[in-house]
C-alpha atoms as a PDB file:
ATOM      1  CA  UNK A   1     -22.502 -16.501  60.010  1.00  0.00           C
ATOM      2  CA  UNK A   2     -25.925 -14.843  60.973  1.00  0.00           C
ATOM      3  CA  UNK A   3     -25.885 -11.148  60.773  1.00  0.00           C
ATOM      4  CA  UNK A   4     -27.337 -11.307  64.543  1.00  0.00           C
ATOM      5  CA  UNK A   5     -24.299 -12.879  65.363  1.00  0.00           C
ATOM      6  CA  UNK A   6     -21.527 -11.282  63.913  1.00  0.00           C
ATOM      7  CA  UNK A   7     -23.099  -8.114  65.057  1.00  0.00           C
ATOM      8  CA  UNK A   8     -23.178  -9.459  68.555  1.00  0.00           C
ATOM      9  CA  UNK A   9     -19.676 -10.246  68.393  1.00  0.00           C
ATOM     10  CA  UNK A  10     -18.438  -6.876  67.040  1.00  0.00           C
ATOM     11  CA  UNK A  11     -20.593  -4.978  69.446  1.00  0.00           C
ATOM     12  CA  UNK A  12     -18.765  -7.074  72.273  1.00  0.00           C
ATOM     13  CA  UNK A  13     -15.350  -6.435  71.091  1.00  0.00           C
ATOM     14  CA  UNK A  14     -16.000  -2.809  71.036  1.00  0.00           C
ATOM     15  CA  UNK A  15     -17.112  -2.517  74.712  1.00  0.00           C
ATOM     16  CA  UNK A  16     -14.595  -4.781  75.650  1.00  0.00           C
ATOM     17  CA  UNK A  17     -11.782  -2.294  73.850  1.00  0.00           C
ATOM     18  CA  UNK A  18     -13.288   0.564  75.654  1.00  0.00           C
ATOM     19  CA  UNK A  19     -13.430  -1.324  79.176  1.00  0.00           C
ATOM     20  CA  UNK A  20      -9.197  -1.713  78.553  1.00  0.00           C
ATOM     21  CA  UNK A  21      -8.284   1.094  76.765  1.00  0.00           C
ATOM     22  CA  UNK A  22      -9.704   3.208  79.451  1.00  0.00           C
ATOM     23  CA  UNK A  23      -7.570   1.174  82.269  1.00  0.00           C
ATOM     24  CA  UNK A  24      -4.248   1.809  80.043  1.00  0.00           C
ATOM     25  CA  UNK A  25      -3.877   5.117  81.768  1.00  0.00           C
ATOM     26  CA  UNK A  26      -3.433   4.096  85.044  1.00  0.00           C
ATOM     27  CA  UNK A  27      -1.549   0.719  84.579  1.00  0.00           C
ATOM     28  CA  UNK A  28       1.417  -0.916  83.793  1.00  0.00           C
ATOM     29  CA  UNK A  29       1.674  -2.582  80.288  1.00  0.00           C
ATOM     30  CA  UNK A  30       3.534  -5.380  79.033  1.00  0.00           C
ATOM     31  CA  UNK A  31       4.701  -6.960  75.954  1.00  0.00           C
ATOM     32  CA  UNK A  32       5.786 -10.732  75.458  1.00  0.00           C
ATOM     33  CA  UNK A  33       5.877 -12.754  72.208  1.00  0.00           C
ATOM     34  CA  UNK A  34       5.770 -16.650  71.854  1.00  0.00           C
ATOM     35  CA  UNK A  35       4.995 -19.345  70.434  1.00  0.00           C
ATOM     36  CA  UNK A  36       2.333 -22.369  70.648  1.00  0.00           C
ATOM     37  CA  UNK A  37       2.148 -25.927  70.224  1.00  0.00           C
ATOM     38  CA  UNK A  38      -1.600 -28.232  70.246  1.00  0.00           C
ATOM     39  CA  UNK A  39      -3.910 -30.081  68.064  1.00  0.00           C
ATOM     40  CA  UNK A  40      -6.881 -28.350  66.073  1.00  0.00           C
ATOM     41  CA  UNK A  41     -10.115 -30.087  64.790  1.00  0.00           C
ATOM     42  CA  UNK A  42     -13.490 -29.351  63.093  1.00  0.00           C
ATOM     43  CA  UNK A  43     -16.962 -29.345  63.652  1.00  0.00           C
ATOM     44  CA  UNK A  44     -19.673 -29.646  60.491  1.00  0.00           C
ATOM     45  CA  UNK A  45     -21.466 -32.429  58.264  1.00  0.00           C
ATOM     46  CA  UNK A  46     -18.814 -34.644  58.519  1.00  0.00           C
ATOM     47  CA  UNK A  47     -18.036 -34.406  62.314  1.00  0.00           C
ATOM     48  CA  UNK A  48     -21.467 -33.072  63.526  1.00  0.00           C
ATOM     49  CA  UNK A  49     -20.306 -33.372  67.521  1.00  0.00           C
ATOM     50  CA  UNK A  50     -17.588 -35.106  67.729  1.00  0.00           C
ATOM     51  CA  UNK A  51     -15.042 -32.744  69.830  1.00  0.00           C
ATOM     52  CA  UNK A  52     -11.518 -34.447  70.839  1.00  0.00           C
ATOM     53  CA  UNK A  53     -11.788 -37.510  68.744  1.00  0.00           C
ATOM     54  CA  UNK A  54      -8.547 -39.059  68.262  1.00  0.00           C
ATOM     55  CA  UNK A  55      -9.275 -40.023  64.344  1.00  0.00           C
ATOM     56  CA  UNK A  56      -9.971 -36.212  63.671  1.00  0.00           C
ATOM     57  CA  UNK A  57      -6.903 -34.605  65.262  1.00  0.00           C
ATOM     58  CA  UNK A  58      -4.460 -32.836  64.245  1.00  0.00           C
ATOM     59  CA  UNK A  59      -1.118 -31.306  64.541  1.00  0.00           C
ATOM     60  CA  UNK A  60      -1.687 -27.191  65.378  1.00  0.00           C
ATOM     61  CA  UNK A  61       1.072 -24.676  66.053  1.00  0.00           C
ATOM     62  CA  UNK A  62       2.052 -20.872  65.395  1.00  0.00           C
ATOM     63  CA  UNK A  63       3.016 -17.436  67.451  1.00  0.00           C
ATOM     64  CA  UNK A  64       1.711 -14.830  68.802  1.00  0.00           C
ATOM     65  CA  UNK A  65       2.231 -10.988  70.429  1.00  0.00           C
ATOM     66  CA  UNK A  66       0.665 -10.304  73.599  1.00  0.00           C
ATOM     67  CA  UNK A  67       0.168  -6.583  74.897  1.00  0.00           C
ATOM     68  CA  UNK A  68      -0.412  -7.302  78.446  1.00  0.00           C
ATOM     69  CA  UNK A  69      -2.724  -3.708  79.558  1.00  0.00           C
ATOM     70  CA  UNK A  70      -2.472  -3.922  83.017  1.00  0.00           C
ATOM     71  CA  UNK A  71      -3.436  -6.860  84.933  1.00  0.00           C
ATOM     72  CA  UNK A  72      -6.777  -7.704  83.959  1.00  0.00           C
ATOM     73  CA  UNK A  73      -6.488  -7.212  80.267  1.00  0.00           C
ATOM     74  CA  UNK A  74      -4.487  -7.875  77.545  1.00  0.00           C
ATOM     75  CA  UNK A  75      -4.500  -8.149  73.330  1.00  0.00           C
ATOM     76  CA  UNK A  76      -2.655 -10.293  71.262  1.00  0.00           C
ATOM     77  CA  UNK A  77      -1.863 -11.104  67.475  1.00  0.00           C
ATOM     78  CA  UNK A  78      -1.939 -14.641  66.521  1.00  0.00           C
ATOM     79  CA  UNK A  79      -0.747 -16.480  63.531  1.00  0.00           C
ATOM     80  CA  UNK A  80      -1.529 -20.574  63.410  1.00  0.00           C
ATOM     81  CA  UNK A  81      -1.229 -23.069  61.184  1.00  0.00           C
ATOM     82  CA  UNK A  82      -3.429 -26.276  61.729  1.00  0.00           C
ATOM     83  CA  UNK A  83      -5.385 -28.802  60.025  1.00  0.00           C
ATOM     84  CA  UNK A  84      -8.623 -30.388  60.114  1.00  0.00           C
ATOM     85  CA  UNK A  85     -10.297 -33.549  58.646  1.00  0.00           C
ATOM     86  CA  UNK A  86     -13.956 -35.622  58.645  1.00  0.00           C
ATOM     87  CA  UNK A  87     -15.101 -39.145  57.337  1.00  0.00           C
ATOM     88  CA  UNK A  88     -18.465 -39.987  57.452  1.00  0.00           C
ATOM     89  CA  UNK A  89     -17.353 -43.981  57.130  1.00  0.00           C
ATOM     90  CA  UNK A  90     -16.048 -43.212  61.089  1.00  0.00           C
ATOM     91  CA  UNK A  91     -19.689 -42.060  62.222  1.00  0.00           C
ATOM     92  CA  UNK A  92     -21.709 -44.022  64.439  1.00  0.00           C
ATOM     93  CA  UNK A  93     -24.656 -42.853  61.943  1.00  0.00           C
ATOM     94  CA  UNK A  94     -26.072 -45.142  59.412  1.00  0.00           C
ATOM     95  CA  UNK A  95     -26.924 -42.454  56.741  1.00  0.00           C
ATOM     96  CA  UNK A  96     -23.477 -40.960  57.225  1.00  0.00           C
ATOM     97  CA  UNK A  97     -22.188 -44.183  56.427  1.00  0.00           C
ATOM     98  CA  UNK A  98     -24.315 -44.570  53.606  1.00  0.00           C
ATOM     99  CA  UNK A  99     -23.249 -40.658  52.044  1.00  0.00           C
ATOM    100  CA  UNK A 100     -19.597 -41.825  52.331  1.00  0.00           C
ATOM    101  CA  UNK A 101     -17.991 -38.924  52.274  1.00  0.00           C
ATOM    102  CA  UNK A 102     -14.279 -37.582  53.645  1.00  0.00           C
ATOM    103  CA  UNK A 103     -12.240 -34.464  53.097  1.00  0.00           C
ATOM    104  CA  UNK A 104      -9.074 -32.875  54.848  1.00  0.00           C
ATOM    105  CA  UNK A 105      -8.081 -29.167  54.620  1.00  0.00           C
ATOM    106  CA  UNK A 106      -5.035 -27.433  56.058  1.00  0.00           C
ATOM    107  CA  UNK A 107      -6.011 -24.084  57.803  1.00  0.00           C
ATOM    108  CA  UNK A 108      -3.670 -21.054  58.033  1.00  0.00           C
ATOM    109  CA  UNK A 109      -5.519 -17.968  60.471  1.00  0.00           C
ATOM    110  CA  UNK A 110      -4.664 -14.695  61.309  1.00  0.00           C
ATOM    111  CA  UNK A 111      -6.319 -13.140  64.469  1.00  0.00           C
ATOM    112  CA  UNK A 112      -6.674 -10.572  66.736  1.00  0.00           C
ATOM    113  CA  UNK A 113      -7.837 -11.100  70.421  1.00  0.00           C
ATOM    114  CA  UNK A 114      -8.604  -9.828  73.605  1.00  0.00           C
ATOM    115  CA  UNK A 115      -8.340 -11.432  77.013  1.00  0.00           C
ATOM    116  CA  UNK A 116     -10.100 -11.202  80.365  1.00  0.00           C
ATOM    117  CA  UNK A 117      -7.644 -12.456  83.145  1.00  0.00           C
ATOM    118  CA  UNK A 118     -10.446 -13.473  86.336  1.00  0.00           C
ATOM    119  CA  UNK A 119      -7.599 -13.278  88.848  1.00  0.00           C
ATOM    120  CA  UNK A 120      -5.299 -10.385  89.006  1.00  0.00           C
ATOM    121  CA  UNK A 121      -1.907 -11.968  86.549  1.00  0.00           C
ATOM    122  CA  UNK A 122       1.464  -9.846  86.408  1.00  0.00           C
ATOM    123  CA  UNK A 123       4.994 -10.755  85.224  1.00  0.00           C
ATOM    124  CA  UNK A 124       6.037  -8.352  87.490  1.00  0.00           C
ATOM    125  CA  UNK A 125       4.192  -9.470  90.910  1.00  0.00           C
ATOM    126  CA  UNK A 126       5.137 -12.351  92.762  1.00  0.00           C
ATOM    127  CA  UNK A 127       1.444 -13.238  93.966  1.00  0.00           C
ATOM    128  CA  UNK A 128       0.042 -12.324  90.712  1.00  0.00           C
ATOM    129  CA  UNK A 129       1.089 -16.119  89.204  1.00  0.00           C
ATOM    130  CA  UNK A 130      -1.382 -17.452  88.342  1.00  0.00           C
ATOM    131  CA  UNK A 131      -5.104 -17.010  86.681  1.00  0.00           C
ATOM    132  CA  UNK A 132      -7.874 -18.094  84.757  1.00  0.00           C
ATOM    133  CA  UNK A 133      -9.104 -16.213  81.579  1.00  0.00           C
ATOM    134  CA  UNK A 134     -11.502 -16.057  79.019  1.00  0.00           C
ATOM    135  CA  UNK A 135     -10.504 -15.180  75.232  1.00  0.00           C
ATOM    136  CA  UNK A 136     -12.658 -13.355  72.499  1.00  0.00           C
ATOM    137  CA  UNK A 137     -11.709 -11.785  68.930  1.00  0.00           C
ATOM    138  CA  UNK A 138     -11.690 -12.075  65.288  1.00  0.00           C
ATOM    139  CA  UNK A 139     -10.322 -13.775  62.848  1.00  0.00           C
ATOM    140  CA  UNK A 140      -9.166 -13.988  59.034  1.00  0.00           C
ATOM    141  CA  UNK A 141      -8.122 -17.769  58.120  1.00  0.00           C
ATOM    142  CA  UNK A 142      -7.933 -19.528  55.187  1.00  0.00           C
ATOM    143  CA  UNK A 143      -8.588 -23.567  53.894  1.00  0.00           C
ATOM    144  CA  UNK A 144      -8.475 -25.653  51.260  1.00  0.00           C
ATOM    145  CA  UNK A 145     -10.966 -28.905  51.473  1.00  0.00           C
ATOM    146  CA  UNK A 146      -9.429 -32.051  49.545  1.00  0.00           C
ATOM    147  CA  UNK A 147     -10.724 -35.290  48.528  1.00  0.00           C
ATOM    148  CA  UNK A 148      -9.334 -38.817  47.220  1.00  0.00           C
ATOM    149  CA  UNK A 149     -10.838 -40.576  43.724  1.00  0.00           C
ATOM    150  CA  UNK A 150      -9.357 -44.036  42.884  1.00  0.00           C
ATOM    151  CA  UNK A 151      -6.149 -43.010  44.238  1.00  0.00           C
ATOM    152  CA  UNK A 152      -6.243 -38.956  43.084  1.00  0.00           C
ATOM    153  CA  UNK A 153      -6.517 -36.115  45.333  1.00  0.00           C
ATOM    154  CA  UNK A 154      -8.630 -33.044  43.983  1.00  0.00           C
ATOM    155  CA  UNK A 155      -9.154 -29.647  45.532  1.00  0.00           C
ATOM    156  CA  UNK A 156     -12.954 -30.048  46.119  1.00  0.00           C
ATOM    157  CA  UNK A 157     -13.486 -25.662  45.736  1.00  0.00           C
ATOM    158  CA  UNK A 158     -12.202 -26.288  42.312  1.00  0.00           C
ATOM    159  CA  UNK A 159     -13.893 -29.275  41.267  1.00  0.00           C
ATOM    160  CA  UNK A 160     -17.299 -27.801  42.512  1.00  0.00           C
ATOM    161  CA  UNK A 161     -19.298 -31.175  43.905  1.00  0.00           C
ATOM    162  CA  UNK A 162     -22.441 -29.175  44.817  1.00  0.00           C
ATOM    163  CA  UNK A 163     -22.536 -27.511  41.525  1.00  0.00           C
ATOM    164  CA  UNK A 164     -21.243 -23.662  43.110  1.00  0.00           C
ATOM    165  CA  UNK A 165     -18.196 -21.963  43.927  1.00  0.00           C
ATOM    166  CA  UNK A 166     -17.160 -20.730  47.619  1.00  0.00           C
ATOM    167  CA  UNK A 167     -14.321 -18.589  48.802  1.00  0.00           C
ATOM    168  CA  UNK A 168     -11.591 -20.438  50.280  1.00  0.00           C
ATOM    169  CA  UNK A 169     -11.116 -17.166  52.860  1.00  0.00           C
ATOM    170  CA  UNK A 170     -13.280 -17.103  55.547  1.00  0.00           C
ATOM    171  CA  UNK A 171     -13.792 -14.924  58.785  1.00  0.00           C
ATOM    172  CA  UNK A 172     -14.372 -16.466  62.029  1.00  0.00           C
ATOM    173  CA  UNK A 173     -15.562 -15.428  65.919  1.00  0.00           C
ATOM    174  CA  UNK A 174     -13.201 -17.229  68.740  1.00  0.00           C
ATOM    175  CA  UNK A 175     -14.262 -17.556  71.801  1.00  0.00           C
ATOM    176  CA  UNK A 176     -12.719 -19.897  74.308  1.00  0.00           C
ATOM    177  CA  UNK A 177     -11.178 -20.149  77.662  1.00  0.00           C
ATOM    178  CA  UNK A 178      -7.604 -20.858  79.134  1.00  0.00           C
ATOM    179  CA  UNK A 179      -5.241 -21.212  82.175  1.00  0.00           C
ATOM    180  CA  UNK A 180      -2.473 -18.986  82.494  1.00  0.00           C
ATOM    181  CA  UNK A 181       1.075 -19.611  85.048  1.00  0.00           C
ATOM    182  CA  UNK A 182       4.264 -18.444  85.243  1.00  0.00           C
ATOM    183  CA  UNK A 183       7.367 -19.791  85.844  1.00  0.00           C
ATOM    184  CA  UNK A 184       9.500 -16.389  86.111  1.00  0.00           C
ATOM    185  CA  UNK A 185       8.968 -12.887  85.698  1.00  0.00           C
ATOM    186  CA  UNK A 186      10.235 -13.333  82.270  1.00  0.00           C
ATOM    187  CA  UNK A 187       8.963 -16.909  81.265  1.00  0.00           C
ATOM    188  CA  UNK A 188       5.311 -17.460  80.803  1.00  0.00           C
ATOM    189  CA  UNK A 189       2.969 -20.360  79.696  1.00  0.00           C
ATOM    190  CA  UNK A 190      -0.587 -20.930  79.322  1.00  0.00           C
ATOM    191  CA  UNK A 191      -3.254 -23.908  78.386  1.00  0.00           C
ATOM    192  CA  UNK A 192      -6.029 -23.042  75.895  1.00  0.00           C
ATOM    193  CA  UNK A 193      -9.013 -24.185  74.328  1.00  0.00           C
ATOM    194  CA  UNK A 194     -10.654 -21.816  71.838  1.00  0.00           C
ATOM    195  CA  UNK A 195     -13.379 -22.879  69.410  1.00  0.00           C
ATOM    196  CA  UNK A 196     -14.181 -20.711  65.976  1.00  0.00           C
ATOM    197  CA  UNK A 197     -17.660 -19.930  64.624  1.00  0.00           C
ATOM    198  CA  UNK A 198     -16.969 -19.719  61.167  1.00  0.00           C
ATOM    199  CA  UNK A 199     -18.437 -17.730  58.482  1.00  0.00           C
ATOM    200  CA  UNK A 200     -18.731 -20.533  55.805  1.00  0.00           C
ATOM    201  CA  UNK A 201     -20.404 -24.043  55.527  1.00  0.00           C
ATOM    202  CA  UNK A 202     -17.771 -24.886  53.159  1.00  0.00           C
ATOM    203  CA  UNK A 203     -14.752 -26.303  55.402  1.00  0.00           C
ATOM    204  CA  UNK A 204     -15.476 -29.993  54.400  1.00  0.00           C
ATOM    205  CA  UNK A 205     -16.964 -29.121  51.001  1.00  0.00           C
ATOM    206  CA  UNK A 206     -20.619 -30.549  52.419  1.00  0.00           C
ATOM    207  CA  UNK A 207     -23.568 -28.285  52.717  1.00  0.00           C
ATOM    208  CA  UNK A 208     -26.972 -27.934  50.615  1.00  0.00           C
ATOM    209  CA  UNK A 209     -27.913 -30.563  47.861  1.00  0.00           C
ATOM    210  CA  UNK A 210     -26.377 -33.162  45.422  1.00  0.00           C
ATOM    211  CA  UNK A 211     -26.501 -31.192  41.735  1.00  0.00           C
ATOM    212  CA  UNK A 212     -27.255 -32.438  38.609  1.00  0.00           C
ATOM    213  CA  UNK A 213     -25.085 -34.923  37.268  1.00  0.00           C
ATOM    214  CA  UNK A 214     -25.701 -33.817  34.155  1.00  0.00           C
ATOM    215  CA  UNK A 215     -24.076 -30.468  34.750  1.00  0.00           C
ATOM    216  CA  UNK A 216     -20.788 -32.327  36.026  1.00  0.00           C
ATOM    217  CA  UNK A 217     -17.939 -34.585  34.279  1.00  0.00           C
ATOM    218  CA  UNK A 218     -16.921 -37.829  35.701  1.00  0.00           C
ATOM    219  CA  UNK A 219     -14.494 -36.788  38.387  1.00  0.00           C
ATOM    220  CA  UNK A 220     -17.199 -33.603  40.008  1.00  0.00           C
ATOM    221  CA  UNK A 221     -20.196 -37.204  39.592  1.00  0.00           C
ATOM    222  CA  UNK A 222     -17.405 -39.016  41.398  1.00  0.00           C
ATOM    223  CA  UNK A 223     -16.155 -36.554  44.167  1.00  0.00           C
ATOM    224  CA  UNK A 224     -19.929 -35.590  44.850  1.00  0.00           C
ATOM    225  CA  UNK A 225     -21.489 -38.666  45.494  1.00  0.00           C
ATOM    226  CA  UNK A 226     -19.722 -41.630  46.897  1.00  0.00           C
ATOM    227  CA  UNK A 227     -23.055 -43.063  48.423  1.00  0.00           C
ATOM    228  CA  UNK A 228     -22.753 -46.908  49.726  1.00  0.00           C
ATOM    229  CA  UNK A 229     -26.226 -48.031  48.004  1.00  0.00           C
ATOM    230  CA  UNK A 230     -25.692 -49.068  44.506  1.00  0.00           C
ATOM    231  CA  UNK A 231     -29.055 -48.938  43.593  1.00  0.00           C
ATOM    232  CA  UNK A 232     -29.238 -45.175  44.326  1.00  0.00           C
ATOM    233  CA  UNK A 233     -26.516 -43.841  41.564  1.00  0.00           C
ATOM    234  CA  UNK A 234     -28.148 -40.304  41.808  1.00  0.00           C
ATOM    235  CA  UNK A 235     -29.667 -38.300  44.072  1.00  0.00           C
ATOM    236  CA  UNK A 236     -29.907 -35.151  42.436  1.00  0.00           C
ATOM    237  CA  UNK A 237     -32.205 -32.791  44.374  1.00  0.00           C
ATOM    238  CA  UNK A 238     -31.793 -34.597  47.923  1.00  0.00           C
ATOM    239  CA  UNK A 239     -29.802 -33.005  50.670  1.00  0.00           C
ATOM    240  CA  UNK A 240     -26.304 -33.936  50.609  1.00  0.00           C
ATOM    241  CA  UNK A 241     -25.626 -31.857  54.411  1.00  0.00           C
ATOM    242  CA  UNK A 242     -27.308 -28.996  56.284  1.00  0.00           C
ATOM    243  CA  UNK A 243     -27.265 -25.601  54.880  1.00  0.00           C
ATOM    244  CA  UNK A 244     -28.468 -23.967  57.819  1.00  0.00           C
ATOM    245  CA  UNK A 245     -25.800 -24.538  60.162  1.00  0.00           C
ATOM    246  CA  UNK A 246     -21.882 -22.711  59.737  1.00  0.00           C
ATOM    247  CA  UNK A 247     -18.646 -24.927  60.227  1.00  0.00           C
ATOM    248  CA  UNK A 248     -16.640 -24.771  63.318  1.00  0.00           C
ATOM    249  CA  UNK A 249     -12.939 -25.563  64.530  1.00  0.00           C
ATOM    250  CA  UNK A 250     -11.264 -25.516  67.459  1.00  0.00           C
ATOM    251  CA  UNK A 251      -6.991 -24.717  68.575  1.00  0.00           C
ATOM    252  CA  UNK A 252      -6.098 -26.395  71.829  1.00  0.00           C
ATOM    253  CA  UNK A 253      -2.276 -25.165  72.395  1.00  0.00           C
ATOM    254  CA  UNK A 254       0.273 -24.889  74.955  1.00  0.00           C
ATOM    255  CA  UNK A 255       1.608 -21.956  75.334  1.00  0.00           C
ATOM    256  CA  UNK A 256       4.804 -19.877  76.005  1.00  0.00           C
ATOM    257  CA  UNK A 257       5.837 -15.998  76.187  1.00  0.00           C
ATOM    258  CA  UNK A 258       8.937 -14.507  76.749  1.00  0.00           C
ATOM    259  CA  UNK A 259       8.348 -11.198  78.549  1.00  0.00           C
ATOM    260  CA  UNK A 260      10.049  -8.212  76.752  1.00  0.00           C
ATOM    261  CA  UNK A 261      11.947  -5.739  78.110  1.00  0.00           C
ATOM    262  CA  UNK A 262      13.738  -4.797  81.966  1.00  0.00           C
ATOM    263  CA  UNK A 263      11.625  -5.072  85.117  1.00  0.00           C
ATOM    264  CA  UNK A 264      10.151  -2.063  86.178  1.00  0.00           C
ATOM    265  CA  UNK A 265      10.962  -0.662  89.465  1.00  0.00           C
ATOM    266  CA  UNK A 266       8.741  -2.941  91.675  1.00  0.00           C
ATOM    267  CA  UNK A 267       8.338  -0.549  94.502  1.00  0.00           C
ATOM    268  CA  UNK A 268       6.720   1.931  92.322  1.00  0.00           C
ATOM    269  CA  UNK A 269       4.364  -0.453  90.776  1.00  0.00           C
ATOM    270  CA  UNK A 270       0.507  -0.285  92.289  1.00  0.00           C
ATOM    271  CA  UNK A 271      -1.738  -3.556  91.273  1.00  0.00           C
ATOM    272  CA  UNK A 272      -5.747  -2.401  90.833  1.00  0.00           C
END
């Protein structure tokens, strides 16, 4: 991730703390905690635009903690668990088909986000049921890209196939949008779609050039190059993806919060 941009992002987090801390003391908070259930995918070398495609979907769930600040804003903690995959023999590209190349990667993230309701949304108020938001934070997430040789499945980080090492821990900007309803004062749900700018080109093991072969035993030659032309067994030197672009992903989950705690004394509670 650019310096511009992660700069960017913490400079909007900040202003956006300030806009809801500074509401806190004239509002009613809340606090619920639930869980989520949705499918997760990726964005990189391997899946270069593909968003929603069946083959590349995967099973995404986890909980969360929301701090509801008053009706407008609100915080929460997340913890998911998803998963996310690319093959280059499903592209609609001929020189994707020709690099051959596939991975998969479980993805565990940890993150902390802020919300923007557009409509006034309350637990507590009857006409307050129902709103659109936008979501924004940071998060802390790690993945593991694996590959398959003649029936063997290798942790790609460890078996280096570009010749370098990479952290498997990775920090990420999500930004997304959701719908959020109620079906009581106490039972909530919500629809969201939130994609990740990530701070690695590393989820699917693919981004600069093939290495030496030299440098590499049998299963690294093996892992790193699976190219379809037979009369090309190295291409040492020639870009095997596109080191100047960062992976993404994506969690698309349903939703649903259990409101903590008694109802306040409605009468006494003022919307903004």
């Amino acid at each position: 991730m650019s310096d511009s941009l992660r700069s960017l992002g913490v400079k909007a987090l900040i202003l956006i703390a300030l806009c809801f801390i500074a509401s806190k003391s004239h509002s009613q908070s809340t606090y619920e905690i639930g869980g989520f259930y949705g499918r997760s995918y990726y964005l990189g070398e391997l899946n270069p635009t593909g968003h929603f495609k069946s083959e590349f979907l995967h099973e995404a769930y986890g909980f969360y903690f929301r701090h509801a600040v008053n009706s407008r804003w609100a915080v929460r903690y997340n913890f998911s668990v998803g998963a996310i995959s690319g093959n280059d023999a499903l592209s609609n590209d001929l020189s994707a088909q020709q690099r051959n190349l596939s991975f998969d990667s479980k993805l565990y993230e940890g993150a902390f986000l802020v919300e923007f309701n557009f409509m006034h949304y309350h637990s507590f108020l009857y006409n307050d049921f129902f709103s659109p938001y936008m979501v924004m934070g940071v998060s802390m997430f790690r993945f593991n890209p694996k590959g398959t040789l003649n029936g063997n499945v290798y942790e790609l980080a460890t078996v280096q196939t570009e010749g370098v090492s990479y952290s498997r821990l990775g920090t990420a900007i999500p930004i997304g949008f959701g719908l959020k309803f109620k079906f009581s004062h106490r039972v909530l749900f919500a629809l969201e779609w939130a994609i990740r700018k990530s701070s690695t080109d590393y989820l699917d093991d693919v981004s600069s050039f093939y290495p030496n072969p030299d440098d590499m035993n049998n299963v690294a030659i093996g892992l790193s190059n699976k190219s379809v032309l037979s009369d090309q067994p190295s291409e040492w030197g020639a870009l095997r993806g596109n080191p100047t672009n960062r992976d993404w992903f994506n969690f698309t989950t349903f939703q649903v919060s259990i409101r903590l705690g008694k109802n306040p004394r409605l009468c006494h509670y003022k919307p903004e």
